[in-house]
PDB file of N, CA and C in Angstrom:
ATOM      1  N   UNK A   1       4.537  30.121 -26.606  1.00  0.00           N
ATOM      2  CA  UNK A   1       4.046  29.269 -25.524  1.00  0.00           C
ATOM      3  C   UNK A   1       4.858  29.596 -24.270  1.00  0.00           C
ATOM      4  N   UNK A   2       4.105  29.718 -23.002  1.00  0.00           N
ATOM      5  CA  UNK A   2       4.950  30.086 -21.947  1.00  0.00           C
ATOM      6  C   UNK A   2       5.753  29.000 -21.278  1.00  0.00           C
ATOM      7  N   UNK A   3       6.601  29.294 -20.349  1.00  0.00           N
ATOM      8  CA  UNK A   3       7.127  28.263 -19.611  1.00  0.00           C
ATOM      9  C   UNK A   3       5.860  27.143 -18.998  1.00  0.00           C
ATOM     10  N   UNK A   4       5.157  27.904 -18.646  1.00  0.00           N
ATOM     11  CA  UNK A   4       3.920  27.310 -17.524  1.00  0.00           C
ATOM     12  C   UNK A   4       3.165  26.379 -18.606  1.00  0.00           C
ATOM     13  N   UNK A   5       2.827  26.815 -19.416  1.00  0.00           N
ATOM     14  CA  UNK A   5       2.374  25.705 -20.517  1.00  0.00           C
ATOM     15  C   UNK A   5       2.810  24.568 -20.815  1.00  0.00           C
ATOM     16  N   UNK A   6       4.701  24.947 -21.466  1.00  0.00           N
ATOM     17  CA  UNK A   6       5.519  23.665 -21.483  1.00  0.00           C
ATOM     18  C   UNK A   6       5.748  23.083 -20.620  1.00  0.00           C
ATOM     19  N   UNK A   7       5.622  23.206 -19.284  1.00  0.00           N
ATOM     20  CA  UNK A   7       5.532  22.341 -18.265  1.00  0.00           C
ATOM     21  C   UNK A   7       3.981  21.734 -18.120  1.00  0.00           C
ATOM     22  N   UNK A   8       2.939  22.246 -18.275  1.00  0.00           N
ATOM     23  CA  UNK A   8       1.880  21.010 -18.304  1.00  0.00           C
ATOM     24  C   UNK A   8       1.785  20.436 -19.880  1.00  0.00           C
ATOM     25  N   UNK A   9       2.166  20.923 -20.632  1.00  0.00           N
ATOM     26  CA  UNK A   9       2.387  20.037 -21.684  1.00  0.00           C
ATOM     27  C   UNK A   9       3.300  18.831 -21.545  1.00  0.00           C
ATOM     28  N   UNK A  10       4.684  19.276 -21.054  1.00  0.00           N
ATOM     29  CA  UNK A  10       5.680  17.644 -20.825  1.00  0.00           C
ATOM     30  C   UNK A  10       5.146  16.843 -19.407  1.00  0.00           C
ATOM     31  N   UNK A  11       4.813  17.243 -18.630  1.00  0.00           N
ATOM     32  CA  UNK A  11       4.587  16.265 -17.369  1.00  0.00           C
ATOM     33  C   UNK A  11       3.443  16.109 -17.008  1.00  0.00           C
ATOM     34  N   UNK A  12       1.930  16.382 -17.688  1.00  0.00           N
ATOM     35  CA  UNK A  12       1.096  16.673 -17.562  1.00  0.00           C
ATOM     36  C   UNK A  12       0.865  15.274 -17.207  1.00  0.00           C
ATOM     37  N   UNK A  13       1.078  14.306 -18.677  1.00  0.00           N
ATOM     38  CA  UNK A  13       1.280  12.492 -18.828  1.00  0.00           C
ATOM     39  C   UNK A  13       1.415  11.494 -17.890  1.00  0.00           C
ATOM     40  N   UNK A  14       2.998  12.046 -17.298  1.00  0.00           N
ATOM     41  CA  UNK A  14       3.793  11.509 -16.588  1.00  0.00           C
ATOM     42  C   UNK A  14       2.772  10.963 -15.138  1.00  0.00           C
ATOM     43  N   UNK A  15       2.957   9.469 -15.007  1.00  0.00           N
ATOM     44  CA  UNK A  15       2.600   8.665 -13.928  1.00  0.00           C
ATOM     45  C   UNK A  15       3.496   9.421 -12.311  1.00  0.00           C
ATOM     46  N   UNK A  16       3.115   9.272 -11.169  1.00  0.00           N
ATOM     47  CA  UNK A  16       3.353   9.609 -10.132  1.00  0.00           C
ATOM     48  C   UNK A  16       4.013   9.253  -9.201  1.00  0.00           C
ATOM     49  N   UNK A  17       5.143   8.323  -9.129  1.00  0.00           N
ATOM     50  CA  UNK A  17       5.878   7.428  -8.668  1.00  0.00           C
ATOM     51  C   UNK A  17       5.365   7.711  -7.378  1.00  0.00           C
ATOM     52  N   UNK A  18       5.724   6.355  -6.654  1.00  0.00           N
ATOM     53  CA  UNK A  18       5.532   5.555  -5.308  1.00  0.00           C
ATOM     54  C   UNK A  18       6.021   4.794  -5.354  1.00  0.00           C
ATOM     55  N   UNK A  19       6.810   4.418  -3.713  1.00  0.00           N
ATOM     56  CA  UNK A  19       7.952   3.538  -3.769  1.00  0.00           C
ATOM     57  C   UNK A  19       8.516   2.553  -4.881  1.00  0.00           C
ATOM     58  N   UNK A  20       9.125   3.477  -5.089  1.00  0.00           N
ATOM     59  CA  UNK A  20       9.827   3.263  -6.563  1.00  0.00           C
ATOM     60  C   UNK A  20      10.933   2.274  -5.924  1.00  0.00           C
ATOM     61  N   UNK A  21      11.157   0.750  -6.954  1.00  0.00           N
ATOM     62  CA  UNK A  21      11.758   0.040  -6.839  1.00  0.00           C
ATOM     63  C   UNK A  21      13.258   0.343  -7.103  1.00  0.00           C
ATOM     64  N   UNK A  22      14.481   0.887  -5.958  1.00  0.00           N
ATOM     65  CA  UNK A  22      15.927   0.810  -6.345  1.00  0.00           C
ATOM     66  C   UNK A  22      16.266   0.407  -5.895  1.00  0.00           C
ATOM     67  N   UNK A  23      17.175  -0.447  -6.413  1.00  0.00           N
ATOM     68  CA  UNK A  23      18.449  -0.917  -6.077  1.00  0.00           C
ATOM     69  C   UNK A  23      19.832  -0.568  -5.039  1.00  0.00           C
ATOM     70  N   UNK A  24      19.673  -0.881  -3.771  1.00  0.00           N
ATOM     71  CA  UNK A  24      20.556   0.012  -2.620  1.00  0.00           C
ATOM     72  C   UNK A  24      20.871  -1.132  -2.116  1.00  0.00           C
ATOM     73  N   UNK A  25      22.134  -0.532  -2.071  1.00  0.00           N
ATOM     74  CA  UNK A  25      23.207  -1.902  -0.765  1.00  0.00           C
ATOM     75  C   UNK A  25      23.393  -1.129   0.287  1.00  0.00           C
ATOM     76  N   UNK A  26      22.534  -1.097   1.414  1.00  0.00           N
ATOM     77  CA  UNK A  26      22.356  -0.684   2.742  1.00  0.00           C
ATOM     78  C   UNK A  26      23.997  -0.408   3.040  1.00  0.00           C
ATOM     79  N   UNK A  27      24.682  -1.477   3.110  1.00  0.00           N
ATOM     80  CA  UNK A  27      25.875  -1.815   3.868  1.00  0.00           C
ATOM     81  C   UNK A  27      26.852  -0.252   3.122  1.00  0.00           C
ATOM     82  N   UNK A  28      26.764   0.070   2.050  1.00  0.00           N
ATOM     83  CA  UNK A  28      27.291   1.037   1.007  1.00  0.00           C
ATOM     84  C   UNK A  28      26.861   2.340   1.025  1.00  0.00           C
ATOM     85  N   UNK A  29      26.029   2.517   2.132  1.00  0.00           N
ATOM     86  CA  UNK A  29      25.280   3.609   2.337  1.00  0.00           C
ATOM     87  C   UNK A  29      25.804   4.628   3.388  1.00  0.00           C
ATOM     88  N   UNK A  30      26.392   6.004   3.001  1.00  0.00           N
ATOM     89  CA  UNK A  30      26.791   6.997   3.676  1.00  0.00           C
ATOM     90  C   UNK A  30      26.077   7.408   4.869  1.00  0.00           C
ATOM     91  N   UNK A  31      26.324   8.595   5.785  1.00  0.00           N
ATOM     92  CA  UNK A  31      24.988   9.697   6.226  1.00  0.00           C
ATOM     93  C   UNK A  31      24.040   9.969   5.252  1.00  0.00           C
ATOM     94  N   UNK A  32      24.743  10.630   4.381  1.00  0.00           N
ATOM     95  CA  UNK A  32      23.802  11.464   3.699  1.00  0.00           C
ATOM     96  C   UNK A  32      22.623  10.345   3.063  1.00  0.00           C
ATOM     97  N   UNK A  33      23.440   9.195   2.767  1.00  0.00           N
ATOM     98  CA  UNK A  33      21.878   8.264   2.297  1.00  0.00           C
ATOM     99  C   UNK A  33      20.916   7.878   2.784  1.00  0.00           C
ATOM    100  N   UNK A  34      21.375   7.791   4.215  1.00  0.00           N
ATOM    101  CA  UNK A  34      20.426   7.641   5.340  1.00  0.00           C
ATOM    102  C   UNK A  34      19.689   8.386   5.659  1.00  0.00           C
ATOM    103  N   UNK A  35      19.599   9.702   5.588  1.00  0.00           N
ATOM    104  CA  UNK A  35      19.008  10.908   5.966  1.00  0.00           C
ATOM    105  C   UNK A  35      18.365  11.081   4.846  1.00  0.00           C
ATOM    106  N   UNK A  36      18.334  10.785   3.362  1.00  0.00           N
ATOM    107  CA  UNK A  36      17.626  10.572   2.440  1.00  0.00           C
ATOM    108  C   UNK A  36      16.592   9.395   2.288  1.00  0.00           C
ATOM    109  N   UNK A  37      17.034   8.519   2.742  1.00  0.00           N
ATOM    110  CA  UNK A  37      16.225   7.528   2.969  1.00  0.00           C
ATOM    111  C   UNK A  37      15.245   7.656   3.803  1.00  0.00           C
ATOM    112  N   UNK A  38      15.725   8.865   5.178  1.00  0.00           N
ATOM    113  CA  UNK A  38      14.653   8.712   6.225  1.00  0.00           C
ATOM    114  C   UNK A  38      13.339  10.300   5.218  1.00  0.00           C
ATOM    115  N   UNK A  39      13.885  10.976   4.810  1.00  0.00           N
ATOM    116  CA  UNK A  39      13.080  12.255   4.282  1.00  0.00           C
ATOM    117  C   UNK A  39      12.435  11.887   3.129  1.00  0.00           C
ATOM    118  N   UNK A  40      12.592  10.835   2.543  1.00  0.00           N
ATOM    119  CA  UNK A  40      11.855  10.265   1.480  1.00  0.00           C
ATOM    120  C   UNK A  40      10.722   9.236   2.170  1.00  0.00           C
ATOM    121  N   UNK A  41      10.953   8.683   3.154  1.00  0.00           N
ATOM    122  CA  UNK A  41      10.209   8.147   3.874  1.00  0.00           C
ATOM    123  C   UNK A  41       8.642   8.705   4.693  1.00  0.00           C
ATOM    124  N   UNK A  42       9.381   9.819   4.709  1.00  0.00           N
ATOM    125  CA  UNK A  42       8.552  10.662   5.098  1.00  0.00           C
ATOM    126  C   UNK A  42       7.746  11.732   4.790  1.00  0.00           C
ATOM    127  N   UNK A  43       8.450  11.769   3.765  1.00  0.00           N
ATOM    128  CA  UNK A  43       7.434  12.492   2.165  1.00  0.00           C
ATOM    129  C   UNK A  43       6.381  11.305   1.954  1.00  0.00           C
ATOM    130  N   UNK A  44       6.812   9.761   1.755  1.00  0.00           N
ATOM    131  CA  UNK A  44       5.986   9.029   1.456  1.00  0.00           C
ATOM    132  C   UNK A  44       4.521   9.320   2.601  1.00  0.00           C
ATOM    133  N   UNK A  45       5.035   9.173   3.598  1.00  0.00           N
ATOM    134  CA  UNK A  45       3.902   9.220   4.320  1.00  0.00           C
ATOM    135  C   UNK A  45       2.754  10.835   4.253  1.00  0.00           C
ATOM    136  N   UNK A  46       3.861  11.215   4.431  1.00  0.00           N
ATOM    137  CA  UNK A  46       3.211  13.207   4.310  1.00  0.00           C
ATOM    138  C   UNK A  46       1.990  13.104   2.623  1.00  0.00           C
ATOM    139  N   UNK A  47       2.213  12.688   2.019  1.00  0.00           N
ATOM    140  CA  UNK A  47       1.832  12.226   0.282  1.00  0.00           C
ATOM    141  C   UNK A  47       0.212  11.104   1.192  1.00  0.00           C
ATOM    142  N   UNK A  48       0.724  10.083   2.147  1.00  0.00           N
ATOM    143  CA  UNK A  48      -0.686   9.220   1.930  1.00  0.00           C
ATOM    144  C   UNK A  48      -1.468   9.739   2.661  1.00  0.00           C
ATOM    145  N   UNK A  49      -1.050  10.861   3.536  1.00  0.00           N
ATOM    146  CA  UNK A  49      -2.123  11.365   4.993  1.00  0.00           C
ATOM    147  C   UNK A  49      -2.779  12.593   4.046  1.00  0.00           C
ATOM    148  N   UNK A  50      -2.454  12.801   2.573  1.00  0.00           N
ATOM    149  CA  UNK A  50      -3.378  14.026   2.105  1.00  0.00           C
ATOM    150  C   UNK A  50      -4.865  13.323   1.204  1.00  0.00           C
TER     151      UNK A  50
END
């Protein structure tokens, strides 16, 4: 079985997350989380305009 197979075999299933509920203490939050926060944000949107 090829790689390409075992990959639609394991995630084929798998549901598609959207704003996925975590747990973040703003106040605890670096650069780098912020800049993750904003590029995930914006994937979200890039994801609803297709």
């Amino acid at each position: 079985m090829s790689d390409q197979d075992l990959e639609k075999q394991n995630f084929a299933e798998l549901p598609i997350g959207k704003n996925e509920d975590v747990e973040f203490a703003e106040e605890l939050a670096d650069e780098a989380d912020k800049k993750a926060m904003q590029r995930a944000a914006e994937a979200d949107a890039r994801a609803q305009n297709k």
